[in-house]
C-alpha atoms as a PDB file:
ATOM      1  CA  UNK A   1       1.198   2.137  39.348  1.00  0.00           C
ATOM      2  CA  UNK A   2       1.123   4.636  42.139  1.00  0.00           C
ATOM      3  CA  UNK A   3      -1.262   4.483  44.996  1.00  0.00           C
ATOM      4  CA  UNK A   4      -1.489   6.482  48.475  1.00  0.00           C
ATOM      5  CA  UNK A   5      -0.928   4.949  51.316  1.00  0.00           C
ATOM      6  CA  UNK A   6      -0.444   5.768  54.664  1.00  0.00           C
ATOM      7  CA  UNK A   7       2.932   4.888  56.362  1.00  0.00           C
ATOM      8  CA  UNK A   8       5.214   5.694  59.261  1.00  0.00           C
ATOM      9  CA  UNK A   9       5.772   8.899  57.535  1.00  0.00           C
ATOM     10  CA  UNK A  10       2.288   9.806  57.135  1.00  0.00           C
ATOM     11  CA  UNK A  11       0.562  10.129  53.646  1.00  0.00           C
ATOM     12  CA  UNK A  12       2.852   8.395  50.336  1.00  0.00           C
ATOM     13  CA  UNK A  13       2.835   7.230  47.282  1.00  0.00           C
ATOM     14  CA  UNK A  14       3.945   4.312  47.014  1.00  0.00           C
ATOM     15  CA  UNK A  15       3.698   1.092  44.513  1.00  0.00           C
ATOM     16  CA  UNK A  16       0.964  -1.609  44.928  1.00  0.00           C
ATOM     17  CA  UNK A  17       0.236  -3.785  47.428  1.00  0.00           C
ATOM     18  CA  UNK A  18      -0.177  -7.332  46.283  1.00  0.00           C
ATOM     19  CA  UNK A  19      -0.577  -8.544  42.336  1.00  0.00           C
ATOM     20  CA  UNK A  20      -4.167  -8.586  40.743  1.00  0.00           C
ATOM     21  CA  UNK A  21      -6.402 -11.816  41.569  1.00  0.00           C
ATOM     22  CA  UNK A  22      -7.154 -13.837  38.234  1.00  0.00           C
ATOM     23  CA  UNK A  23     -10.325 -12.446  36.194  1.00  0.00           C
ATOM     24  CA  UNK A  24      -9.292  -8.607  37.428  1.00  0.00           C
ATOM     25  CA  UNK A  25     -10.034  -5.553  35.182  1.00  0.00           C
ATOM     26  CA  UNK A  26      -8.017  -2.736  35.346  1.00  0.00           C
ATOM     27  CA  UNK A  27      -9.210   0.778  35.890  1.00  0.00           C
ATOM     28  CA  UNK A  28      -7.757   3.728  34.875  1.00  0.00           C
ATOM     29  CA  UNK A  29      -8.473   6.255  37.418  1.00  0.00           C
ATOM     30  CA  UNK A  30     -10.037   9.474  36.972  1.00  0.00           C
ATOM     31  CA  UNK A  31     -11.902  10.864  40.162  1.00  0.00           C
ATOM     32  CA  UNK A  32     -11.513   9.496  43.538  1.00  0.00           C
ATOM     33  CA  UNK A  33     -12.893  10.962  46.734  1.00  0.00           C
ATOM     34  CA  UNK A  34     -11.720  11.196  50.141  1.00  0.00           C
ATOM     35  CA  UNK A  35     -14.523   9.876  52.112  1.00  0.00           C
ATOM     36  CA  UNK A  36     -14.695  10.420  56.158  1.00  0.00           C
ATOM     37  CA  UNK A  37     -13.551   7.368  57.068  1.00  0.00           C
ATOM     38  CA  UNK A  38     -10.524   7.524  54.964  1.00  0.00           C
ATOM     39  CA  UNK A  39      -9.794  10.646  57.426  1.00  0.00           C
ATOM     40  CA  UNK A  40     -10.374   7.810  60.419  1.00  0.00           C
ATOM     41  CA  UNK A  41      -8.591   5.089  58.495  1.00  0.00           C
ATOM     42  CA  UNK A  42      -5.398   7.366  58.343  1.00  0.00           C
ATOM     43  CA  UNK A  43      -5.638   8.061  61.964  1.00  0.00           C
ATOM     44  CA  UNK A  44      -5.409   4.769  63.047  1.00  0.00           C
ATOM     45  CA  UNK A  45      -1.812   4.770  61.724  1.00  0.00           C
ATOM     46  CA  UNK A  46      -0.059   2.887  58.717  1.00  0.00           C
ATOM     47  CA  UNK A  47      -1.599   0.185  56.202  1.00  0.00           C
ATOM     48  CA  UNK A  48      -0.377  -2.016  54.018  1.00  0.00           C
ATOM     49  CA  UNK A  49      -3.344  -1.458  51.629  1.00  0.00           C
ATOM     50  CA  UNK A  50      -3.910   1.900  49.205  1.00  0.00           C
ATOM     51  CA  UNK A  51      -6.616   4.101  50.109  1.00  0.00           C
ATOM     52  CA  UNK A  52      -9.454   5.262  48.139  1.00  0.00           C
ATOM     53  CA  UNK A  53     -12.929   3.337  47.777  1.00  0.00           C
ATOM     54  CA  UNK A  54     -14.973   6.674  46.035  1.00  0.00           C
ATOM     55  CA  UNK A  55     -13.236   6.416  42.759  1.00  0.00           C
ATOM     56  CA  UNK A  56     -14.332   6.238  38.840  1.00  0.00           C
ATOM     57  CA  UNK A  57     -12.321   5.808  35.712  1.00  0.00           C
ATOM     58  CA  UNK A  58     -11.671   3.524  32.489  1.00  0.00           C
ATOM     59  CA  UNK A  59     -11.178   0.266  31.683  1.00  0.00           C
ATOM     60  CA  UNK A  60      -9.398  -1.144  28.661  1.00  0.00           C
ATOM     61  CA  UNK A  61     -11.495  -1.279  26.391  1.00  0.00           C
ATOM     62  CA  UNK A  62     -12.598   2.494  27.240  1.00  0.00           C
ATOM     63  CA  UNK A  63     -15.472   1.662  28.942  1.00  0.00           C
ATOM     64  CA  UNK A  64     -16.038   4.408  32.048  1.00  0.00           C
ATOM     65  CA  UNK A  65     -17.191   2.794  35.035  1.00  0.00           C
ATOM     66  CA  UNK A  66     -17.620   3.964  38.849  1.00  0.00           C
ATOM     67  CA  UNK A  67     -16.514   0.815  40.945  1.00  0.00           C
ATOM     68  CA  UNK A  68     -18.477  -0.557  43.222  1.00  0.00           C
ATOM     69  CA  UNK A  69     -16.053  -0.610  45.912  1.00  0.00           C
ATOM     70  CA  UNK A  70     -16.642  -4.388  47.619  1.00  0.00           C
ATOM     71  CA  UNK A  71     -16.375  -7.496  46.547  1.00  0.00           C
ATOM     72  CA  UNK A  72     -19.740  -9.262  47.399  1.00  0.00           C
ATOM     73  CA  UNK A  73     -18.925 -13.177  47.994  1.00  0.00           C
ATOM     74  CA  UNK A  74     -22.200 -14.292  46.370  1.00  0.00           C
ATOM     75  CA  UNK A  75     -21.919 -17.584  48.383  1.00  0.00           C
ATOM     76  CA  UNK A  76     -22.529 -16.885  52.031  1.00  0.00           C
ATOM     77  CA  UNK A  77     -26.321 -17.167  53.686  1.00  0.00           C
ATOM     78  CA  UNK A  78     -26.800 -13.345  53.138  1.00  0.00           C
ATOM     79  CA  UNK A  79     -25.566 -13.155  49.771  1.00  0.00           C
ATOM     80  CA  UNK A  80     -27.863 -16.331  49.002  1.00  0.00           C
ATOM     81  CA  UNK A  81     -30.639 -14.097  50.529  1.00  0.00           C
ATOM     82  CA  UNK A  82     -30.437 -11.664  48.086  1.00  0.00           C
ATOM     83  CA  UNK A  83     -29.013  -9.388  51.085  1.00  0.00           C
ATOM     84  CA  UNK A  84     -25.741  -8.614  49.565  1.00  0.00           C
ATOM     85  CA  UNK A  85     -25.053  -5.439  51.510  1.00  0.00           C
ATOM     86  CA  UNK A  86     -24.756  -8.061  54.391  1.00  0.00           C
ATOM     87  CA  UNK A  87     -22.487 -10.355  52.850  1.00  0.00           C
ATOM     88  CA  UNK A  88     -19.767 -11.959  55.848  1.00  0.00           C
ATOM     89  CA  UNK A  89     -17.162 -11.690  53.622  1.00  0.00           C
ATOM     90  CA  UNK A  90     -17.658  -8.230  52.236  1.00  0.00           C
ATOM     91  CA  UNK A  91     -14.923  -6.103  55.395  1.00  0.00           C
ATOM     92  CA  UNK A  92     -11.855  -8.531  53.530  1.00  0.00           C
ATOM     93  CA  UNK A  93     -12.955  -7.658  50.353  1.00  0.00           C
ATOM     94  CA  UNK A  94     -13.221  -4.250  50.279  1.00  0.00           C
ATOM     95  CA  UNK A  95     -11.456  -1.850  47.936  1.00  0.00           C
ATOM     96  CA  UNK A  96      -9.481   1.302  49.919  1.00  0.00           C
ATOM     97  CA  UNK A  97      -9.437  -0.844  53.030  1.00  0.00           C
ATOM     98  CA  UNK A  98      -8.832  -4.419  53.068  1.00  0.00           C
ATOM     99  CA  UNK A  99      -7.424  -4.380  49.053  1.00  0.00           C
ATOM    100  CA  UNK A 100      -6.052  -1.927  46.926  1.00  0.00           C
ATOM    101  CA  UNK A 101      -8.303   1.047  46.381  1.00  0.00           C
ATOM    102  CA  UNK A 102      -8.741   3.923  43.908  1.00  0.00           C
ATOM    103  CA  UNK A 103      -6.343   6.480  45.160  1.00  0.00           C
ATOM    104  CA  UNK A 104      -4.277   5.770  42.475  1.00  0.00           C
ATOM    105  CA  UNK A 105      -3.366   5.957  38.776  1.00  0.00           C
ATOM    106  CA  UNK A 106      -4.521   2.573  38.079  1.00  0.00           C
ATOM    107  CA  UNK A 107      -6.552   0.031  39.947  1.00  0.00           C
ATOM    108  CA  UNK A 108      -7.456  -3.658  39.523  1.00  0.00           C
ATOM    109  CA  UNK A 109     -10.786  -4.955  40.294  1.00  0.00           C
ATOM    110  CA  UNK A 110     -13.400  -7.960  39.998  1.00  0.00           C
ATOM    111  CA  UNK A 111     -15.087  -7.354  36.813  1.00  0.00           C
ATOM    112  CA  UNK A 112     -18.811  -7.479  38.336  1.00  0.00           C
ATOM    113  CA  UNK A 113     -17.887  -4.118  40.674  1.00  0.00           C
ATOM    114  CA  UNK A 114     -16.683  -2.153  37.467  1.00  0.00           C
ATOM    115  CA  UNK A 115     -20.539  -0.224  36.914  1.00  0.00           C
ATOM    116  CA  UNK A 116     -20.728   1.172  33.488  1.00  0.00           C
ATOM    117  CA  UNK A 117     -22.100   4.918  33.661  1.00  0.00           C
ATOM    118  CA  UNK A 118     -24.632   6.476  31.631  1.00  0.00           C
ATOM    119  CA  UNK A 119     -23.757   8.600  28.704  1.00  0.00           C
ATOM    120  CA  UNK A 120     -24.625  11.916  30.448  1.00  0.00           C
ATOM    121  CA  UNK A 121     -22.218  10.845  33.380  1.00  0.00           C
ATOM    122  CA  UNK A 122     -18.835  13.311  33.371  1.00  0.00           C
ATOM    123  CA  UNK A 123     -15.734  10.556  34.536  1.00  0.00           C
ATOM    124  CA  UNK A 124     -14.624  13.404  36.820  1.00  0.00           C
ATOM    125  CA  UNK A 125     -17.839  13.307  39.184  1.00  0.00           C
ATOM    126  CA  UNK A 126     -18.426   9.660  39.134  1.00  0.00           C
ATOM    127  CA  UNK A 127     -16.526   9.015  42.387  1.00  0.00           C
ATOM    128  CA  UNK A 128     -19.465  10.799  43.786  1.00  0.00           C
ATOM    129  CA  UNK A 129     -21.287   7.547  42.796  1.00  0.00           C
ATOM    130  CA  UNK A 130     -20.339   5.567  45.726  1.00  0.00           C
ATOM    131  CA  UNK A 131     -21.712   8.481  48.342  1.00  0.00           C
ATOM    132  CA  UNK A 132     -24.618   8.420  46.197  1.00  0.00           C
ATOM    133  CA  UNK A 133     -25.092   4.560  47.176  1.00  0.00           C
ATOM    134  CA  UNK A 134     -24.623   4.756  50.727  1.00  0.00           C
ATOM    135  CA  UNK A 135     -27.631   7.345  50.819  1.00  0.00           C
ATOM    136  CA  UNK A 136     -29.765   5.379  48.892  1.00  0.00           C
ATOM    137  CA  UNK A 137     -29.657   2.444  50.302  1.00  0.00           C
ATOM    138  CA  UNK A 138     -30.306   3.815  53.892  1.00  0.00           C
ATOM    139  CA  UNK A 139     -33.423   5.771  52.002  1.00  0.00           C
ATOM    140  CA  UNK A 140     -34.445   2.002  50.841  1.00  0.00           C
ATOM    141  CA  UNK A 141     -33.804   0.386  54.434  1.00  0.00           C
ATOM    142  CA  UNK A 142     -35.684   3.400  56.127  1.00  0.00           C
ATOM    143  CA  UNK A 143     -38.746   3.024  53.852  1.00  0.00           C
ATOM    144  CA  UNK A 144     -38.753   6.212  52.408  1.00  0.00           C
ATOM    145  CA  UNK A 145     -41.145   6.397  49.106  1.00  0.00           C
ATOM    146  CA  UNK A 146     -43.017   9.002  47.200  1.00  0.00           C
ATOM    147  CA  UNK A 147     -44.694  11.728  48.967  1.00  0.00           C
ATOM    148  CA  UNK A 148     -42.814  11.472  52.123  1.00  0.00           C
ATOM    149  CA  UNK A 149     -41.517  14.400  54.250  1.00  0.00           C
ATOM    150  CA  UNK A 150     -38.348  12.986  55.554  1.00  0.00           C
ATOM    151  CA  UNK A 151     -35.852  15.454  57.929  1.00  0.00           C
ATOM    152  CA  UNK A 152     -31.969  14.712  56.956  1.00  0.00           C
ATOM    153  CA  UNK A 153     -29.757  15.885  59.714  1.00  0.00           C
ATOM    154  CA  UNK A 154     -26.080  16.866  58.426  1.00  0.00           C
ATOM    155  CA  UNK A 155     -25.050  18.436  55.648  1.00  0.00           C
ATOM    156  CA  UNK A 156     -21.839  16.317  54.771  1.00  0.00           C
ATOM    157  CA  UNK A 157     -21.224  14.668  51.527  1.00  0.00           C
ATOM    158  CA  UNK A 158     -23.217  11.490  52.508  1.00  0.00           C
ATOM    159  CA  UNK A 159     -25.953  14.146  53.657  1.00  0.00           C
ATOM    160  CA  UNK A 160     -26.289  16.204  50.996  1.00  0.00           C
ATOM    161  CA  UNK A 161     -26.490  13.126  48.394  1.00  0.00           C
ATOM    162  CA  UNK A 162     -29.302  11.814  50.451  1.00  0.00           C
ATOM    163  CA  UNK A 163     -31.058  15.152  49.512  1.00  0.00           C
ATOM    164  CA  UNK A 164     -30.755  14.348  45.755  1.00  0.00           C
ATOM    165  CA  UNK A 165     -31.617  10.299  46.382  1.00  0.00           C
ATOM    166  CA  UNK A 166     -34.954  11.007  48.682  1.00  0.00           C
ATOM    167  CA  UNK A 167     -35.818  13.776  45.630  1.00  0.00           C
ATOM    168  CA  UNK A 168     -35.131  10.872  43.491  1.00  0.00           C
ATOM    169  CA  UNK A 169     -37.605   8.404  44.921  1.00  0.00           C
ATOM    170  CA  UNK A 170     -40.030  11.425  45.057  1.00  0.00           C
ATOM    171  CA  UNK A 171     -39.732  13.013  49.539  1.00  0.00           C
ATOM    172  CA  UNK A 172     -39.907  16.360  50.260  1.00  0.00           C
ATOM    173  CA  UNK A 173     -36.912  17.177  52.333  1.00  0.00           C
ATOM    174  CA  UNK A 174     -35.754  19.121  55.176  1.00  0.00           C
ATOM    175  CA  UNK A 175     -32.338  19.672  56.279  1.00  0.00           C
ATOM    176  CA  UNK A 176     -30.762  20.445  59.246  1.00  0.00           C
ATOM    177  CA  UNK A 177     -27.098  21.640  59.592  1.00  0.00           C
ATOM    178  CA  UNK A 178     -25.078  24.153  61.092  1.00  0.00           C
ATOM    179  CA  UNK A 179     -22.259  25.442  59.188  1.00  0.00           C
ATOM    180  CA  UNK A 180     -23.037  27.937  56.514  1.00  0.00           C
ATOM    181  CA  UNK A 181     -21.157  26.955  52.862  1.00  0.00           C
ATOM    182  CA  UNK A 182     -23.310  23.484  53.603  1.00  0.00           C
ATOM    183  CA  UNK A 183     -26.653  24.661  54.893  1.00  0.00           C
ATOM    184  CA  UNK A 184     -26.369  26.733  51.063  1.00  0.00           C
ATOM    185  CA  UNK A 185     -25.357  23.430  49.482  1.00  0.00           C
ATOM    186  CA  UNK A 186     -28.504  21.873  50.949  1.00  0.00           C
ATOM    187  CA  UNK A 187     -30.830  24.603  49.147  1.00  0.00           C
ATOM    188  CA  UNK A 188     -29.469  24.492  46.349  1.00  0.00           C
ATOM    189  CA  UNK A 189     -29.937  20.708  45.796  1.00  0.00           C
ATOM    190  CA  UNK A 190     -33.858  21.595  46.709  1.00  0.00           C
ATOM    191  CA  UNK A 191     -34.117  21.411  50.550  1.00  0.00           C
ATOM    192  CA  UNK A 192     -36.156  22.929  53.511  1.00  0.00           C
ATOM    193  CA  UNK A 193     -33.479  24.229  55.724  1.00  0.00           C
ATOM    194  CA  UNK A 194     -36.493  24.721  58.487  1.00  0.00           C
ATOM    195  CA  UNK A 195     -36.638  21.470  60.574  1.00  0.00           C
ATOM    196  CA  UNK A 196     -40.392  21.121  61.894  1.00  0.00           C
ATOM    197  CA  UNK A 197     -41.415  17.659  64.025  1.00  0.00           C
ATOM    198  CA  UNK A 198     -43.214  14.515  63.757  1.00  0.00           C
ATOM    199  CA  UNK A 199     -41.203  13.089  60.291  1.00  0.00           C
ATOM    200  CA  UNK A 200     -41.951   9.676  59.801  1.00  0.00           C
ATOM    201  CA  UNK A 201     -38.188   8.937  58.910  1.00  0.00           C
ATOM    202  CA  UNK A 202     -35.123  11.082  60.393  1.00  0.00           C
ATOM    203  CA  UNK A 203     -31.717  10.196  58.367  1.00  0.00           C
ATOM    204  CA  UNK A 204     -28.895  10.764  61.018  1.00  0.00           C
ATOM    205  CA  UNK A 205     -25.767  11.572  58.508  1.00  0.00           C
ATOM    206  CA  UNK A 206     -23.669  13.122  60.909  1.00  0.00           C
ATOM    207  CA  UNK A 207     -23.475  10.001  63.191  1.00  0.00           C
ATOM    208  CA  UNK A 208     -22.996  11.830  66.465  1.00  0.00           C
ATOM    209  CA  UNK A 209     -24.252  11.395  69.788  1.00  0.00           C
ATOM    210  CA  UNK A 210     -26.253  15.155  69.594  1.00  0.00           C
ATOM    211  CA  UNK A 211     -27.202  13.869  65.959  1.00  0.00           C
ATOM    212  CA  UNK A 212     -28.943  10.964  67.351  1.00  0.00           C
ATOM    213  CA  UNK A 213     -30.386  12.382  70.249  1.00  0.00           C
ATOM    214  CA  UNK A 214     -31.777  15.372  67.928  1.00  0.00           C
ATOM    215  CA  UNK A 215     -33.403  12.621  65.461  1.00  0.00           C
ATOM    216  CA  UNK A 216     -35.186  10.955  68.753  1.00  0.00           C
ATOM    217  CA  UNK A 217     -36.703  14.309  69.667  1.00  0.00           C
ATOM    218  CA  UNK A 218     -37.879  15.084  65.584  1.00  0.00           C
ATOM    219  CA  UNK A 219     -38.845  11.878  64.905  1.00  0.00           C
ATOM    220  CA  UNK A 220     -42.588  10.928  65.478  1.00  0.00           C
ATOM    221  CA  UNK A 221     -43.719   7.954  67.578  1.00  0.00           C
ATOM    222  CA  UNK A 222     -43.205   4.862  66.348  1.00  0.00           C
ATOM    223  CA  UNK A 223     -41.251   6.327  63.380  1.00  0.00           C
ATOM    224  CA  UNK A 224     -37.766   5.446  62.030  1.00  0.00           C
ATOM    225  CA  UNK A 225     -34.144   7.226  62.626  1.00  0.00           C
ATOM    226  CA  UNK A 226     -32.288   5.646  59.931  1.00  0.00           C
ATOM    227  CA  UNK A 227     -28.440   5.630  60.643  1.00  0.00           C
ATOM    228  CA  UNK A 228     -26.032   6.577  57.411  1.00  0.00           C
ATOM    229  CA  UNK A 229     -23.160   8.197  59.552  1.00  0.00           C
ATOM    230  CA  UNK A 230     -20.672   5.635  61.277  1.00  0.00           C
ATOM    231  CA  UNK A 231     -20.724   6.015  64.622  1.00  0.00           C
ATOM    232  CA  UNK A 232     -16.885   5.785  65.804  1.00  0.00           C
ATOM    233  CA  UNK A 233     -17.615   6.062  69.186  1.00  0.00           C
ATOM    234  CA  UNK A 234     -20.281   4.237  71.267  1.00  0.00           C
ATOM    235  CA  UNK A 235     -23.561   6.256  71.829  1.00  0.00           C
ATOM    236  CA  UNK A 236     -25.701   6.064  74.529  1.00  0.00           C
ATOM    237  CA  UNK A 237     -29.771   5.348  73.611  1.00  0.00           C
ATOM    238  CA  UNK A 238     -32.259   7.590  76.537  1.00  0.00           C
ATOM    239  CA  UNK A 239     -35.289   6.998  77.319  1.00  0.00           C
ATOM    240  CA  UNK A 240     -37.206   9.113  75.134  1.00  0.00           C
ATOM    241  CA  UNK A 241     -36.218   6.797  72.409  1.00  0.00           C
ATOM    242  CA  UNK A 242     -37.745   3.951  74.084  1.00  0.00           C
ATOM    243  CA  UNK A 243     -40.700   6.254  75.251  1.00  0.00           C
ATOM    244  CA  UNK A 244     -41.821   7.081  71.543  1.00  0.00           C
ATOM    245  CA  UNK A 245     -40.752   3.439  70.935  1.00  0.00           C
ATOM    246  CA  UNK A 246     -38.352   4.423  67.552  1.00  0.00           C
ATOM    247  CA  UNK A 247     -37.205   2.314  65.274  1.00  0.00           C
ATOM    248  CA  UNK A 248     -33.639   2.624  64.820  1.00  0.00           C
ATOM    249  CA  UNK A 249     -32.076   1.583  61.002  1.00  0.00           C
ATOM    250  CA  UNK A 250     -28.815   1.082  60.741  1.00  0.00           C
ATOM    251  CA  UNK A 251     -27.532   1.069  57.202  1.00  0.00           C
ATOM    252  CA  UNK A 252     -23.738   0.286  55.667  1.00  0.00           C
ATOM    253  CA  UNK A 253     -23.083   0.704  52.068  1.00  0.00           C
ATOM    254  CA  UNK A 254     -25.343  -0.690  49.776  1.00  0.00           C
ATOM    255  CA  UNK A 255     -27.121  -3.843  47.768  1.00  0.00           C
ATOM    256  CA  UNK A 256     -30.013  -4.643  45.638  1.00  0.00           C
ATOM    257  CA  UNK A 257     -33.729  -3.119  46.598  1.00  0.00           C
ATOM    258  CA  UNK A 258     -36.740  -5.020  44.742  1.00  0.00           C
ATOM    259  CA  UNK A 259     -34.129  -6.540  42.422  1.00  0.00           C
ATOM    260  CA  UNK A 260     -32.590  -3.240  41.433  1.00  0.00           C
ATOM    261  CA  UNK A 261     -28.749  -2.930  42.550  1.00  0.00           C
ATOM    262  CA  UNK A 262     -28.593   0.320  44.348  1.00  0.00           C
ATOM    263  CA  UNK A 263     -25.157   1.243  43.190  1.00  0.00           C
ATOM    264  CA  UNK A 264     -25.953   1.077  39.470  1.00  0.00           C
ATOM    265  CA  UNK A 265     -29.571   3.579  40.402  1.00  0.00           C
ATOM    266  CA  UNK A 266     -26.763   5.691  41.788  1.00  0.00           C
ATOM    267  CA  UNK A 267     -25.080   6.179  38.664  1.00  0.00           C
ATOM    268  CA  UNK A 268     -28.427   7.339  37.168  1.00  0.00           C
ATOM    269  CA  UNK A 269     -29.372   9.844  40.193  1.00  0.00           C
ATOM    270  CA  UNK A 270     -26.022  11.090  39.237  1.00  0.00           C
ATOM    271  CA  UNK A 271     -26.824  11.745  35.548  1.00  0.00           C
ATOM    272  CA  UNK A 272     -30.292  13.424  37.040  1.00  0.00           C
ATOM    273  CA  UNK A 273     -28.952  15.959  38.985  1.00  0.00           C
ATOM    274  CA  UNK A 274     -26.397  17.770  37.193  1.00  0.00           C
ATOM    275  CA  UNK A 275     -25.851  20.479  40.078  1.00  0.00           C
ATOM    276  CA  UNK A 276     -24.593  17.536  42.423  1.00  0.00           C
ATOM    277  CA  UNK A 277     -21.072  17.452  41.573  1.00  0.00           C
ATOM    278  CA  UNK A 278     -20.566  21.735  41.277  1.00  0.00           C
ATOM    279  CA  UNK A 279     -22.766  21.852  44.734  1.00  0.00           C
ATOM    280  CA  UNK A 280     -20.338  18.936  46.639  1.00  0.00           C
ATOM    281  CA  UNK A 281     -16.697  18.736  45.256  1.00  0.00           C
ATOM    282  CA  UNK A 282     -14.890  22.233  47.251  1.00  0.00           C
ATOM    283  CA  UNK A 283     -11.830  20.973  46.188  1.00  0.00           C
ATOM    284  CA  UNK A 284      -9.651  18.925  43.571  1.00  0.00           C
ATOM    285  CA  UNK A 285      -6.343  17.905  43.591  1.00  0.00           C
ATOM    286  CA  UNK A 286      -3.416  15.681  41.804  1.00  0.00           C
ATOM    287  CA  UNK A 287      -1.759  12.793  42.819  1.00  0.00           C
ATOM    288  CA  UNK A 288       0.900  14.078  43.519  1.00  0.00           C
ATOM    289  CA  UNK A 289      -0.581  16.113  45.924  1.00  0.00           C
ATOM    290  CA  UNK A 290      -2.724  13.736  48.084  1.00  0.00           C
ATOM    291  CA  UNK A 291      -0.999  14.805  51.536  1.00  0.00           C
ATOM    292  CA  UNK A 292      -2.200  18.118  50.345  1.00  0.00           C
ATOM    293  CA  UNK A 293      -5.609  16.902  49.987  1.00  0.00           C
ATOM    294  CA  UNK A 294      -5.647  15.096  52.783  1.00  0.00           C
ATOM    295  CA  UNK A 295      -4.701  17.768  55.150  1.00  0.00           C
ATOM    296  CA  UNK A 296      -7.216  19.949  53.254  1.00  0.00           C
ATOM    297  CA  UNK A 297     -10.173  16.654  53.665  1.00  0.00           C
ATOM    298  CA  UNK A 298      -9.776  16.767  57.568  1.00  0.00           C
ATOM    299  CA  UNK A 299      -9.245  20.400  58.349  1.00  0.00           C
ATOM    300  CA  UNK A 300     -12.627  21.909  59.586  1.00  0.00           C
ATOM    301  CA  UNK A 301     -11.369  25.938  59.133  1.00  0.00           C
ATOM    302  CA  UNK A 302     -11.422  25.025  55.528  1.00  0.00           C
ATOM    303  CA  UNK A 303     -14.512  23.391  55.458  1.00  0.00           C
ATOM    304  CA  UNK A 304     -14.478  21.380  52.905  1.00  0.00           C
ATOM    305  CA  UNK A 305     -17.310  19.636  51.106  1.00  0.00           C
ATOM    306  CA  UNK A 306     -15.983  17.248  48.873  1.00  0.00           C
ATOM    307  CA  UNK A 307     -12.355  16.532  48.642  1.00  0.00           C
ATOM    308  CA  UNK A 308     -11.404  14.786  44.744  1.00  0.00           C
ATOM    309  CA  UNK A 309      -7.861  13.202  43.504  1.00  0.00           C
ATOM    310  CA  UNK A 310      -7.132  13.324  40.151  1.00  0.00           C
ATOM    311  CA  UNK A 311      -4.292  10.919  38.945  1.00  0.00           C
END
C-alpha cells in the first residue's frame, strides 16, 4: 500500500501508518480529492498519518462505496442525541487526519463509513461525495427548504456543491464570487450570479473575514449566515451583525437530518446532477504524481477547481 504523506521532505509516498483496527474493510481507491484543508494540513509541516479524506473506491467484494470519512463513536452524549456530526470523539477518528486517509492505493476503514453509491454514480467522481456532505448539512443546519432564495458567497468546491444541494432541497440560488472560470462554474450548475439583499440565509463558503462581513451586510434582519468555510484565522464580529441581530450557523461536516444520514443523500445529489463532476474537477492526476497535484491544488495562477488523485 502506498499513501501520501507529508514529511521533512515535503509531499511522499510512503507505506502505511499503523495496521487496520479489527472489523476494517478495505477500499480500493479510485478518486480522491484534495480538499482545502489538506492544503493547510500540509502547511503545518510533517504527519505521521496519510492524507486524503474526499476519496471513493471498492471494496472486496466489488461493492463501490464513497467513505464517509469519520468514525462516529456512537457512544458519547452527542452521538446518543442523534447529533452525530458532534460526536467528542469524531477529530481522533478521522480519516486523512488523525488515521490513514484515501490518498492512496488502498485504504482500510470501519465498515459503517464505507456508503454504497447508486448505480448511476461513476467511481471516478464519488470523492466529490464528501464536499457534497459538508454543503448539505450546513443547508440542513441553516434551515434552508423549498422555495427559498438563499445567496452562497464563494465559488470553491464546497461552494459550488452547495449550489447543486440547495437546488436539491428545492432554493433558488444566487452566487457571489470573483474569479471568472468559477463565477461560469456557478451558472452552469443553475445560479444567479447577481447578488440582491435581504436573503433569509447567506452560506459563507469562502470563510474569510470580507466573506463574513459581506454575508452581515446581505443578510436580512434576524436572518441566518450559515458558516461552511473554516475559518483559520480568528474573525472579528461588528456591530452591524449585532444591529440586525444575525444568527450565525456554524456547520462542520455532516450527520443525520430528520433521520436521513446526510452523507448517503449526498451520494444521490451526486447521481442527480450529472454536470457536477465535468463543472468541478479542473484537474486529475496519478499517484505517482501527488506533489504535482498538490502544487497544482494550492497555486491560485492556476486556479484550480477541483484537484483529483487517481491511484
Amino acid at each position: 500500500m502506498r499513501g501520501v504523506k507529508m514529511t521533512t521532505d515535503g509531499i511522499q509516498l510512503a507505506g502505511p501508518t499503523r495496521d487496520p483496527s479489527p472489523g476494517d474493510v478495505r477500499v480500493t481507491v479510485s478518486s480522491s480529492g484534495i480538499c482545502g484543508s489538506d492544503l493547510h494540513l500540509v502547511a503545518l509541516g510533517p504527519s505521521w498519518a496519510v492524507l486524503g479524506h474526499e476519496f471513493s473506491g471498492r471494496l472486496d467484494d466489488g461493492t463501490p462505496v464513497a467513505v464517509l470519512p469519520v468514525v462516529h463513536c456512537g457512544t458519547c452524549d452527542r452521538c446518543l442525541a442523534g447529533e452525530d456530526a458532534q460526536c467528542r470523539n469524531a477529530l481522533g477518528a478521522m480519516y486523512g487526519v488523525s488515521l490513514d486517509g484515501g490518498l492512496a492505493d488502498e485504504a482500510w476503514v470501519h465498515p459503517s463509513c464505507a456508503t454504497p453509491l447508486p448505480d448511476g454514480v461513476p467511481l471516478e467522481h464519488a470523492n466529490l461525495v464528501e464536499p457534497l456532505g459538508v454543503a448539505l448539512h450546513g443547508l440542513h443546519r441553516s434551515g434552508v427548504v423549498d422555495g427559498m432564495r438563499i445567496l452562497v458567497l464563494g465559488a470553491g468546491p464546497v461552494g459550488l456543491c452547495t449550489v447543486a444541494a440547495a437546488h436539491h432541497l428545492g432554493a433558488e440560488v444566487d452566487v457571489e464570487a470573483h474569479r471568472p472560470k468559477r463565477t461560469a462554474a456557478a451558472e452552469r450548475l443553475g445560479a444567479t450570479l447577481v447578488a440582491g439583499t435581504g436573503y433569509d440565509v447567506v452560506l459563507d463558503a469562502a470563510g474569510t473575514q470580507s466573506s463574513l462581513d459581506r454575508a452581515t451586510e446581505l443578510v436580512r434582519p434576524g436572518g441566518t449566515v450559515g458558516v461552511l468555510g473554516t475559518f483559520w484565522d480568528p474573525v472579528a464580529l461588528g456591530m452591524a451583525f449585532q444591529m440586525k441581530e444575525v444568527t450565525l450557523v456554524p456547520a462542520f461536516t455532516y450527520g443525520h437530518h430528520h433521520g436521513v444520514g446526510e452523507f448517503a443523500e449526498a451520494t444521490r445529489i451526486l447521481d442527480g446532477t450529472p454536470d457536477l463532476a465535468d463543472t468541478l474537477v479542473t484537474h486529475r492526476f496519478g499517484l505517482d504524481d501527488a506533489a504535482e497535484a498538490f502544487r497544482v491544488a494550492g497555486d491560485r495562477d492556476e486556479d484550480p477547481i477541483k484537484v483529483v488523485v487517481h491511484p
